[in-house]
Each structure stands twice: as C-alpha cells, then as structure tokens.
PDB file of N, CA and C in Angstrom:
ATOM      1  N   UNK A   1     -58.317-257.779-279.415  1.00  0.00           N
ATOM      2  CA  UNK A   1     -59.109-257.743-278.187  1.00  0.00           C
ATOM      3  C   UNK A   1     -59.428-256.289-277.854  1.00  0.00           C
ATOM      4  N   UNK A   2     -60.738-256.265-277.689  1.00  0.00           N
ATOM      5  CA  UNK A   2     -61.078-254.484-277.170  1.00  0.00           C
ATOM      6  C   UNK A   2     -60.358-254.009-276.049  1.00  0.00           C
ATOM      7  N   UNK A   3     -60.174-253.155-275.569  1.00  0.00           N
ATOM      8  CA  UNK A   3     -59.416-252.041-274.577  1.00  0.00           C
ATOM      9  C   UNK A   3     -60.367-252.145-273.847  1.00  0.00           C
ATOM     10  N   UNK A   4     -59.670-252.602-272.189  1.00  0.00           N
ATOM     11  CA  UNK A   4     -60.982-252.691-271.209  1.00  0.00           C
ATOM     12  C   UNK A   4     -60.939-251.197-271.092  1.00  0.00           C
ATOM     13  N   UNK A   5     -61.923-250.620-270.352  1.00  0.00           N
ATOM     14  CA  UNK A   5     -63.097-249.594-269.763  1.00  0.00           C
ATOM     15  C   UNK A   5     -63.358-249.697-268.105  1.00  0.00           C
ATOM     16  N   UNK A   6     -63.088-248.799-267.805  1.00  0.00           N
ATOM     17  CA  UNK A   6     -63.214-248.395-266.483  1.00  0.00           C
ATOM     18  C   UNK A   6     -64.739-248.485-265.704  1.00  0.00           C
ATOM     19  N   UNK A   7     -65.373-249.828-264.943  1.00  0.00           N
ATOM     20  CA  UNK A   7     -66.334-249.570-264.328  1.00  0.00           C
ATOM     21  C   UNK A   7     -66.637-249.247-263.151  1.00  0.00           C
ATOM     22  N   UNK A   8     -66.035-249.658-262.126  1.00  0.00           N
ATOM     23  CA  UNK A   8     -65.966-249.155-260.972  1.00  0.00           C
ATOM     24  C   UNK A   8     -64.587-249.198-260.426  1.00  0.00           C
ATOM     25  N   UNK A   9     -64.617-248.292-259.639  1.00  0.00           N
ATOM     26  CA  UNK A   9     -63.197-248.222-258.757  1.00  0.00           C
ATOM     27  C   UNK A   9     -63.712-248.448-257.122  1.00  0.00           C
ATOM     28  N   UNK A  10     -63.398-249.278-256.425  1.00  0.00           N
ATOM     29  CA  UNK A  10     -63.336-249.353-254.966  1.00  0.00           C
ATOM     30  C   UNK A  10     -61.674-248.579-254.307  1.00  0.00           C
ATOM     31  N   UNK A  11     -62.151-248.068-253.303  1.00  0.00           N
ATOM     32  CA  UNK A  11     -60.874-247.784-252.196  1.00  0.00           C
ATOM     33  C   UNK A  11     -61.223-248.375-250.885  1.00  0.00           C
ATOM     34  N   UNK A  12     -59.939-248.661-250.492  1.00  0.00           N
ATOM     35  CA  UNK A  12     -60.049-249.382-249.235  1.00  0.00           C
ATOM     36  C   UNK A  12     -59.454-248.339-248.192  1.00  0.00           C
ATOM     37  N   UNK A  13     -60.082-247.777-246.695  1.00  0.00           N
ATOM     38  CA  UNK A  13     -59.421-246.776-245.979  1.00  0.00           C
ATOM     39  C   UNK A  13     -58.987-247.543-244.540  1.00  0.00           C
ATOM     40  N   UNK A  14     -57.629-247.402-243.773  1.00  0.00           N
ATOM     41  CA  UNK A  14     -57.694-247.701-242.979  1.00  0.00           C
ATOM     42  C   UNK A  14     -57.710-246.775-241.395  1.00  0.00           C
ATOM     43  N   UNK A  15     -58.274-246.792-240.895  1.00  0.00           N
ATOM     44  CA  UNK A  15     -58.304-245.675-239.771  1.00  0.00           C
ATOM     45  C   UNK A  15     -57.766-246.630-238.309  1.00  0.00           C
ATOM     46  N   UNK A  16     -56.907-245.629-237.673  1.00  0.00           N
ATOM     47  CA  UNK A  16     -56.357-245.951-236.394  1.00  0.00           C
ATOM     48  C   UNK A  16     -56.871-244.371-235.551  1.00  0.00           C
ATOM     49  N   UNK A  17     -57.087-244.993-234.407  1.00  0.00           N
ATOM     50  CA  UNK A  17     -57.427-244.034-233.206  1.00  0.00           C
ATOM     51  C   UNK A  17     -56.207-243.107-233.082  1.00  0.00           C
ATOM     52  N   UNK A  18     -56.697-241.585-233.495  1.00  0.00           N
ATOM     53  CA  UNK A  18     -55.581-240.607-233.389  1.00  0.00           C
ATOM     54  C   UNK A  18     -54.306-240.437-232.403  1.00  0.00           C
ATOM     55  N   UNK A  19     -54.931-241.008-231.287  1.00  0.00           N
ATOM     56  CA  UNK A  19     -54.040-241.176-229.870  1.00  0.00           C
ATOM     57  C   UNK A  19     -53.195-242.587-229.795  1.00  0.00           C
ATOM     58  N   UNK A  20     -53.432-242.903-230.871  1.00  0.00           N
ATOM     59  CA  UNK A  20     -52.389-244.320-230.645  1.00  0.00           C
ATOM     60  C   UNK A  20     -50.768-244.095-230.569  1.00  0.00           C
ATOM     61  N   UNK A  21     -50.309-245.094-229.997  1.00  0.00           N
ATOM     62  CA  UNK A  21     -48.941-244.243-229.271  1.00  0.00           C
ATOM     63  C   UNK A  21     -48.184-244.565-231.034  1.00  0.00           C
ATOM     64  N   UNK A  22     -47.467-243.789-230.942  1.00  0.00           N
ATOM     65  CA  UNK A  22     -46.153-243.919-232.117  1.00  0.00           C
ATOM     66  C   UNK A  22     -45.691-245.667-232.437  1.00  0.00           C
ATOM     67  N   UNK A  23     -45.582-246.367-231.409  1.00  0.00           N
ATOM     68  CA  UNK A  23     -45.380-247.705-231.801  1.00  0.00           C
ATOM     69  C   UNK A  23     -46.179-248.436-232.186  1.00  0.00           C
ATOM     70  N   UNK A  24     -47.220-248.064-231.876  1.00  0.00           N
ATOM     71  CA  UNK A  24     -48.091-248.704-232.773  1.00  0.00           C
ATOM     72  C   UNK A  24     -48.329-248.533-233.677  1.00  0.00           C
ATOM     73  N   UNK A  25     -48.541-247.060-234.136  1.00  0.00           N
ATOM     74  CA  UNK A  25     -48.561-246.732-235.390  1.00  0.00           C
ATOM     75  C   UNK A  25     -47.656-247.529-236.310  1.00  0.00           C
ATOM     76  N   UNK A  26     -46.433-247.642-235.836  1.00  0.00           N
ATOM     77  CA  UNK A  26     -45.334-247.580-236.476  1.00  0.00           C
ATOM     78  C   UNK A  26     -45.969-249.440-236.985  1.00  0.00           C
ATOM     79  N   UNK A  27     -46.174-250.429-236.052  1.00  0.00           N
ATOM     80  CA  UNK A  27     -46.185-251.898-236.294  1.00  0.00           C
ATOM     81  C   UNK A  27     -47.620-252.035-237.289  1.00  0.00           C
ATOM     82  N   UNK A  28     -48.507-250.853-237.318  1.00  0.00           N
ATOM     83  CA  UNK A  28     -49.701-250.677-238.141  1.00  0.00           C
ATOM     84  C   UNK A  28     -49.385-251.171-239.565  1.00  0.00           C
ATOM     85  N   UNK A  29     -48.259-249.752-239.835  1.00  0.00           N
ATOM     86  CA  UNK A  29     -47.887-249.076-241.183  1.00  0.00           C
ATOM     87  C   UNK A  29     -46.716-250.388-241.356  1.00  0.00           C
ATOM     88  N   UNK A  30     -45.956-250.885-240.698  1.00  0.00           N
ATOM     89  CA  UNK A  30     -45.507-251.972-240.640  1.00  0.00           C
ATOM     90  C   UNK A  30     -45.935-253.547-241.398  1.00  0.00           C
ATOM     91  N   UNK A  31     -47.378-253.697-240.906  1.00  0.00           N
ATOM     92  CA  UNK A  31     -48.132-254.564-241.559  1.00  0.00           C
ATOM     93  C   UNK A  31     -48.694-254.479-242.517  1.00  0.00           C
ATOM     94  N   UNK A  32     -49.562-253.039-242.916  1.00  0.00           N
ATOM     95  CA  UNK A  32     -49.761-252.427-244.200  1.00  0.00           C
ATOM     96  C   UNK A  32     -48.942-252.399-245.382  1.00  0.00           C
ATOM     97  N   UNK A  33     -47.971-252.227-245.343  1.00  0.00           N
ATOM     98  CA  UNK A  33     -46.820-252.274-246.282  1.00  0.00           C
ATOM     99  C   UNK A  33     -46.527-253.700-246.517  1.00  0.00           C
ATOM    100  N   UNK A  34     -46.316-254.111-245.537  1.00  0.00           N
ATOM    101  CA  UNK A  34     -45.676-255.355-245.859  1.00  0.00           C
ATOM    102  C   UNK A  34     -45.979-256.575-247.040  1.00  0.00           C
ATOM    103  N   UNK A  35     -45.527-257.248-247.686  1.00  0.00           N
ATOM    104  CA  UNK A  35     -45.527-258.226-249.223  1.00  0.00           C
ATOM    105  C   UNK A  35     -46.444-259.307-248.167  1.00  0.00           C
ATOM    106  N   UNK A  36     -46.430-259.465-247.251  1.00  0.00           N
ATOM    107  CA  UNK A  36     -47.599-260.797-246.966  1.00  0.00           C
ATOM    108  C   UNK A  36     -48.813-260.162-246.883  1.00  0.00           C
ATOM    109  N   UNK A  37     -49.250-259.018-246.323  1.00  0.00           N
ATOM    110  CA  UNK A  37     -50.376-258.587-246.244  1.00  0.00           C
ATOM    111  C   UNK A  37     -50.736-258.502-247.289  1.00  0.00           C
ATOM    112  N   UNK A  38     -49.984-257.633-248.570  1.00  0.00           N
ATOM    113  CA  UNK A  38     -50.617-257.025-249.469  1.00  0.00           C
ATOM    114  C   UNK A  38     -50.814-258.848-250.646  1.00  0.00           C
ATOM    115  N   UNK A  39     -50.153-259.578-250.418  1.00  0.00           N
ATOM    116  CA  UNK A  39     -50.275-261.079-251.397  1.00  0.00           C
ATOM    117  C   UNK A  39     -51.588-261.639-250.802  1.00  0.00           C
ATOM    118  N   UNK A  40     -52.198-261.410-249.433  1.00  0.00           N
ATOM    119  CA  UNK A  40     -53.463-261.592-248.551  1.00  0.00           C
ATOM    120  C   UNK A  40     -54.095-261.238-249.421  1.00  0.00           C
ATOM    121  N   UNK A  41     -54.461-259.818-249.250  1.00  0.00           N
ATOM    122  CA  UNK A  41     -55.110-258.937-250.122  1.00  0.00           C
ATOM    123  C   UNK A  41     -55.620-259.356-251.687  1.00  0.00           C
ATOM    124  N   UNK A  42     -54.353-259.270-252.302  1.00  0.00           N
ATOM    125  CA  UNK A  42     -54.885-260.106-253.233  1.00  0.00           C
ATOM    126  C   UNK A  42     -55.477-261.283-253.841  1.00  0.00           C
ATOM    127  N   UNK A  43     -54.866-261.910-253.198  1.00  0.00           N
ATOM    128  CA  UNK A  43     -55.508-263.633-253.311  1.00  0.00           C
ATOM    129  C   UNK A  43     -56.938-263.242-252.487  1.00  0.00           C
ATOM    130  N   UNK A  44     -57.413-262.721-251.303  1.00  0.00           N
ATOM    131  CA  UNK A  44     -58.913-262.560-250.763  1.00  0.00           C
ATOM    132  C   UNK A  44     -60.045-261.816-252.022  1.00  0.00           C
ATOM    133  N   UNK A  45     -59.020-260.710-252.702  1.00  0.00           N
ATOM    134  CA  UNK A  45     -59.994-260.224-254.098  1.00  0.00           C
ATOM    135  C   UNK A  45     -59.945-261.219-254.806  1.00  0.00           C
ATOM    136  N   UNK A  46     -59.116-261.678-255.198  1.00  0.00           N
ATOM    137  CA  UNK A  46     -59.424-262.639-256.265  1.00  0.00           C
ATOM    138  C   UNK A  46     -60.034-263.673-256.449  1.00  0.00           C
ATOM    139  N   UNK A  47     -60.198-264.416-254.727  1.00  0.00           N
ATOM    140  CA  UNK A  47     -60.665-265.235-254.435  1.00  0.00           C
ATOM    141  C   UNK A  47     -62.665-265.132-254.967  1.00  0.00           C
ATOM    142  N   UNK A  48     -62.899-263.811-254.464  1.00  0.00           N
ATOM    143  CA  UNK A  48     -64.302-263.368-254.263  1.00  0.00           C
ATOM    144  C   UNK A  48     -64.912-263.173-255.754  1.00  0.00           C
ATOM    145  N   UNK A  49     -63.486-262.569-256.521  1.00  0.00           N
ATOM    146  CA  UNK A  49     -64.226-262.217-258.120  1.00  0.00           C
ATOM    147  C   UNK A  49     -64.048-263.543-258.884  1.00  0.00           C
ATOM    148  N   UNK A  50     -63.451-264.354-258.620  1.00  0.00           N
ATOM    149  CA  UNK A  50     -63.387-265.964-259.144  1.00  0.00           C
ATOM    150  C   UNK A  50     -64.624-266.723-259.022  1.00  0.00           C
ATOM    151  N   UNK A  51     -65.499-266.764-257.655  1.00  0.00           N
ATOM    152  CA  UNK A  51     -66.382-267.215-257.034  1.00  0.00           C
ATOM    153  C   UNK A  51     -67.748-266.938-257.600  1.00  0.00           C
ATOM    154  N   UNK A  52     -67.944-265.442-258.649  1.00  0.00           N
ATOM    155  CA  UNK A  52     -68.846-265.208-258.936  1.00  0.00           C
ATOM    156  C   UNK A  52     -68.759-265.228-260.691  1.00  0.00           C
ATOM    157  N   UNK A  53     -69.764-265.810-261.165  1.00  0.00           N
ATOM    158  CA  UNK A  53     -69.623-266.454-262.572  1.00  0.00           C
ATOM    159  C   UNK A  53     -69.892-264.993-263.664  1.00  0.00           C
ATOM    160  N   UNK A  54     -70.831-264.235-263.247  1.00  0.00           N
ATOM    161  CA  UNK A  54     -70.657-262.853-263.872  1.00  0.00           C
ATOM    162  C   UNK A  54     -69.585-261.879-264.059  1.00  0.00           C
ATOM    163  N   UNK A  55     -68.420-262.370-262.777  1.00  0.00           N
ATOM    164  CA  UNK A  55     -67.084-261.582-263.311  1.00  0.00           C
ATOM    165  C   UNK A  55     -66.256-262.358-263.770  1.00  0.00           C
ATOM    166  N   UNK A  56     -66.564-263.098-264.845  1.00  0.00           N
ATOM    167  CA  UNK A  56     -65.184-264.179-265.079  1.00  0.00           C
ATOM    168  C   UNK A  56     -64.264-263.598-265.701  1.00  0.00           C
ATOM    169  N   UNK A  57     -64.785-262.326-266.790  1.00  0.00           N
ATOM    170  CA  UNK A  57     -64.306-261.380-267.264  1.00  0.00           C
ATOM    171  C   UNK A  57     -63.604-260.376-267.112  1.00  0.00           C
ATOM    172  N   UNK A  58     -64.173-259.697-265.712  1.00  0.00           N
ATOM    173  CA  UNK A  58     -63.790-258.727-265.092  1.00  0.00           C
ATOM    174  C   UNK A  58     -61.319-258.827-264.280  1.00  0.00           C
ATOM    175  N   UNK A  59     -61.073-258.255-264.666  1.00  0.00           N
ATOM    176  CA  UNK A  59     -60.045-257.765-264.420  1.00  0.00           C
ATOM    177  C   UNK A  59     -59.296-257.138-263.337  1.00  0.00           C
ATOM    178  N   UNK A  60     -58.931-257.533-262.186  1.00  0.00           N
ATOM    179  CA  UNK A  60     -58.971-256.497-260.892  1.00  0.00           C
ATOM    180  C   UNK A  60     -57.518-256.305-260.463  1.00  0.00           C
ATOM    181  N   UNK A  61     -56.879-255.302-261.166  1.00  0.00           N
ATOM    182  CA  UNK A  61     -55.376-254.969-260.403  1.00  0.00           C
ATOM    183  C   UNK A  61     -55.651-254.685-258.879  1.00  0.00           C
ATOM    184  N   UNK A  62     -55.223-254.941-257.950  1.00  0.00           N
ATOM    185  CA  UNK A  62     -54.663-254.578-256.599  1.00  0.00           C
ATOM    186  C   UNK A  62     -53.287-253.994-256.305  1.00  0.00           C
ATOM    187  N   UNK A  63     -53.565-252.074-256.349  1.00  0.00           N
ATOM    188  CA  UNK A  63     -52.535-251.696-255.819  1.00  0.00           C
ATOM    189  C   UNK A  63     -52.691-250.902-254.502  1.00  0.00           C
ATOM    190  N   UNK A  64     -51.340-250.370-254.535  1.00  0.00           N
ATOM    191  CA  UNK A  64     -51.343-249.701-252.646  1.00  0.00           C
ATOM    192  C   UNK A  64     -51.201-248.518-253.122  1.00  0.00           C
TER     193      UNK A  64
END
C-alpha cells in the first residue's frame, strides 16, 4: 500500500474573553481536555468525512 501524503492540515482555535475570571477559565480548559469532549470531536469529524463519498479514502487523525 502507498505511504499516504500530506494534503491539508486544518487547526481548530479556541478563544475566551481575556477578562474571564480564573474559574472559568479553569472549567473552559476543564472541558477542553476532557476524554468526552475530545471522543465528541472525533466522532463529529468522522461523522462529516464518512458522509462525503470523495473522502472514503481520506484518513483523519484527531489530535490535541
């Protein structure tokens, strides 16, 4: 099997309002991290590149 090749890379950014108090921050980075969000995450990509018949091929690690 050929060696896949790099076609695009997406990043995902998340921005919070600089003045947000510390606890929130904290329940932000809280949810970000967390194994349910990031299993979300994946199953929502995968869901989308499944759906379209031109990437049946295509390959999509999801990391943090």
């Amino acid at each position: 099997m050929p060696k896949p090749v790099l076609l695009d890379e997406w990043h995902v950014t998340f921005r919070i309002p600089e003045n947000l108090p510390a606890a929130e921050v904290r329940a932000v980075r809280r949810v970000l991290n967390s194994k349910p969000f990031t299993a979300a995450v994946r199953r929502a990509v995968s869901q989308e590149v499944r759906r379209r018949p031109a990437l049946k091929l295509v390959r999509v690690p999801v990391s943090q």
